[in-house]
C-alpha atoms as a PDB file:
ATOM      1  CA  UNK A   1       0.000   0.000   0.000  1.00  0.00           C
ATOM      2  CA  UNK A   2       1.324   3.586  -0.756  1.00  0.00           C
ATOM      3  CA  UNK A   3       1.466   5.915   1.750  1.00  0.00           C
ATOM      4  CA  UNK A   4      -1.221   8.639   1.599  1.00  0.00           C
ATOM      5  CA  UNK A   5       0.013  12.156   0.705  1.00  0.00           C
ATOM      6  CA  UNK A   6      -2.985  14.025  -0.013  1.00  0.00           C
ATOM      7  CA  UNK A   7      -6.610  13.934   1.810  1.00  0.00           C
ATOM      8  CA  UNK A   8      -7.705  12.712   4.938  1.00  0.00           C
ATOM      9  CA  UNK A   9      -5.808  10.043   6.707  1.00  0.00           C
ATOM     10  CA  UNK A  10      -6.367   8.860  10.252  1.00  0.00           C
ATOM     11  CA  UNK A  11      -3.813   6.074  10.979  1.00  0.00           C
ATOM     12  CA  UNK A  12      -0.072   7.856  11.174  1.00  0.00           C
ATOM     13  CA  UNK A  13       1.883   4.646   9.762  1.00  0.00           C
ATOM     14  CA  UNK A  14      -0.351   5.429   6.747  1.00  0.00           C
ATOM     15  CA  UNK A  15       1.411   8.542   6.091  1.00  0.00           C
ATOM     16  CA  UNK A  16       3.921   9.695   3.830  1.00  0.00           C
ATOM     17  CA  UNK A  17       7.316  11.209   5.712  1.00  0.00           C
ATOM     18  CA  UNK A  18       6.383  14.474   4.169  1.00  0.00           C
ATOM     19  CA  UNK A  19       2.272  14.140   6.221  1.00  0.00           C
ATOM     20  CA  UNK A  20       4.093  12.394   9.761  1.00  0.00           C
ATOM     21  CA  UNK A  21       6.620  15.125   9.979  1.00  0.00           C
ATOM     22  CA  UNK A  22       3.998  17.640   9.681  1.00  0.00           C
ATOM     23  CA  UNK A  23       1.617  15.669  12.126  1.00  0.00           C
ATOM     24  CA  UNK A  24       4.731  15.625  14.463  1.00  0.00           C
ATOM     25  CA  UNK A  25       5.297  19.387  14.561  1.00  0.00           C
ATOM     26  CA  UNK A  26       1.215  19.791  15.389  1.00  0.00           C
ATOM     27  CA  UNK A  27       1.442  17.336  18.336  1.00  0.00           C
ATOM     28  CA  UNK A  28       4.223  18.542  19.473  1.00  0.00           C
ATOM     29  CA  UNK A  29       2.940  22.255  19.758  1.00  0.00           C
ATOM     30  CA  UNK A  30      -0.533  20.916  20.928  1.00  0.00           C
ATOM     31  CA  UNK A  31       1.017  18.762  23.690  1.00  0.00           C
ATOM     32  CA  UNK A  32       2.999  21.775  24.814  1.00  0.00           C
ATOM     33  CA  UNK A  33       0.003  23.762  25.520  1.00  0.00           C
ATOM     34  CA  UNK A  34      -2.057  20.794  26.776  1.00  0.00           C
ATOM     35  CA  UNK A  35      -0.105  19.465  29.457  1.00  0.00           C
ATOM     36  CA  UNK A  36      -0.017  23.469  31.270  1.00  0.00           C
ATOM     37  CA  UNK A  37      -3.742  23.596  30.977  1.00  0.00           C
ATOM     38  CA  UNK A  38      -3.599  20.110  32.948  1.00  0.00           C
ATOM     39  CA  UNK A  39      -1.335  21.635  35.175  1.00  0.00           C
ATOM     40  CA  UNK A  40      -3.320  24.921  35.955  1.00  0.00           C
ATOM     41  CA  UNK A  41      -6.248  22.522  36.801  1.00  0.00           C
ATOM     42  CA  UNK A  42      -4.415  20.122  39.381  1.00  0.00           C
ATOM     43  CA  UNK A  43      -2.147  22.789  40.321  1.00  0.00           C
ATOM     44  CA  UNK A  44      -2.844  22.246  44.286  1.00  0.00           C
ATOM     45  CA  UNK A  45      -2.982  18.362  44.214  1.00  0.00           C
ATOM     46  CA  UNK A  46       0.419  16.727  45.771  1.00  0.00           C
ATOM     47  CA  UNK A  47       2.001  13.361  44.830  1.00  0.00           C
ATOM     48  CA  UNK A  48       4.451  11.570  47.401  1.00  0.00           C
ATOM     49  CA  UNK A  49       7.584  12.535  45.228  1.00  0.00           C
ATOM     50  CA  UNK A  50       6.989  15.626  43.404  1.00  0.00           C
ATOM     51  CA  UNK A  51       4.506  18.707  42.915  1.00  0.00           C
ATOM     52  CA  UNK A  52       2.370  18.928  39.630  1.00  0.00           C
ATOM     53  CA  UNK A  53       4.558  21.715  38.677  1.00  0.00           C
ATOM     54  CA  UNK A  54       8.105  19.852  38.755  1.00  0.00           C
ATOM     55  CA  UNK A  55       5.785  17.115  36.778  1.00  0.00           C
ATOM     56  CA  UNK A  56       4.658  19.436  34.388  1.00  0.00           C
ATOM     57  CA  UNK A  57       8.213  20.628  33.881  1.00  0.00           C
ATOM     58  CA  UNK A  58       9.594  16.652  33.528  1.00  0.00           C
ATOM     59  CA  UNK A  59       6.838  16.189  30.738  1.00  0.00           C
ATOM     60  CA  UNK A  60       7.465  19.947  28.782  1.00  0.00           C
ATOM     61  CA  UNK A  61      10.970  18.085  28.370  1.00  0.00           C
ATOM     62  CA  UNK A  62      10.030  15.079  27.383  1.00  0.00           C
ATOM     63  CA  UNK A  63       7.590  16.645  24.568  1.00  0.00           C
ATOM     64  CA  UNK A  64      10.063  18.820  23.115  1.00  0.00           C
ATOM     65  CA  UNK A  65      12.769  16.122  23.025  1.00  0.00           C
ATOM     66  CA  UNK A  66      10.638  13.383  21.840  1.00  0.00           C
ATOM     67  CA  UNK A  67       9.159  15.571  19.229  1.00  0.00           C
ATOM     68  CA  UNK A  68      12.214  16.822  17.852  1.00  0.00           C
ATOM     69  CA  UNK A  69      14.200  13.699  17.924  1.00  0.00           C
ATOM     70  CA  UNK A  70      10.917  12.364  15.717  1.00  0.00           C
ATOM     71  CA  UNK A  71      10.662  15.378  13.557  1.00  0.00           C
ATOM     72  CA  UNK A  72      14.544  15.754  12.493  1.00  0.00           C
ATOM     73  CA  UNK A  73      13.573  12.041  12.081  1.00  0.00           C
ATOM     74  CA  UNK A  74      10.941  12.520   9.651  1.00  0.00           C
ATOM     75  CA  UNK A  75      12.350  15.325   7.939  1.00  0.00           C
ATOM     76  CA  UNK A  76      15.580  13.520   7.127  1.00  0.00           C
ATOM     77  CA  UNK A  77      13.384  10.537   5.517  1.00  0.00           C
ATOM     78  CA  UNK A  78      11.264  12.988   3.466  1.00  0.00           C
ATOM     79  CA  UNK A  79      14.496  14.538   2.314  1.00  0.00           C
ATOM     80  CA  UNK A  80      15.735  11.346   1.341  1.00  0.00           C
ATOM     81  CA  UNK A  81      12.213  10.209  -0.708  1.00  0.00           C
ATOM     82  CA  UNK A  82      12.174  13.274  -2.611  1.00  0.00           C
ATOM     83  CA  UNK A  83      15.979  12.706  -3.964  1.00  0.00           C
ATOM     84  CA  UNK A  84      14.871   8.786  -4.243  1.00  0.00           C
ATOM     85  CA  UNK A  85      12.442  10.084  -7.010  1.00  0.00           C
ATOM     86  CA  UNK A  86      14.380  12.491  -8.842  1.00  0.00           C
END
C-alpha cells in the first residue's frame, strides 16, 4: 500500500514522511500547551515525590525532546524520498 500524501488520513503509519513530519510538529505544539492547561487545573494536588509543577516541567521536556528527535527524524526521511524520485 502507498502511503497517503494528499486527503484525509487517520492512521499515522499510513502517512507519507512528508504528512508524519507535519503531524509531528502539530502534536508537538498541541502537547505543549495541553499538558499546562492540565497543570493549571491540578495545580494544588500533591504526589508523594513531586509537585504537579516539577511534573509538568519533567513532561514539557520530554515533549520537546521526543518531538524533535521524531521530527529531524521525519524530515531527514522525506528529504531522502524526494531525492529517491528524482
Amino acid at each position: 500500500m502507498k502511503n497517503v500524501d494528499k486527503g484525509f488520513e487517520l492512521i499515522y503509519f499510513n502517512l507519507s514522511h512528508r504528512r508524519k513530519f507535519i503531524r509531528t510538529i502539530w502534536i508537538t505544539v498541541f502537547g505543549l500547551i495541553f499538558v499546562p492547561l492540565i497543570s493549571c487545573i491540578l495545580r494544588d494536588v500533591k504526589t508523594p515525590i513531586f509537585s504537579v509543577f516539577t511534573w509538568l516541567i519533567i513532561f514539557e521536556l520530554l515533549i520537546i525532546v521526543v518531538g524533535a528527535i521524531q521530527a529531524i527524524y521525519e524530515y531527514r526521511k522525506w528529504q531522502a524520498e524526494t531525492e529517491n524520485q528524482e
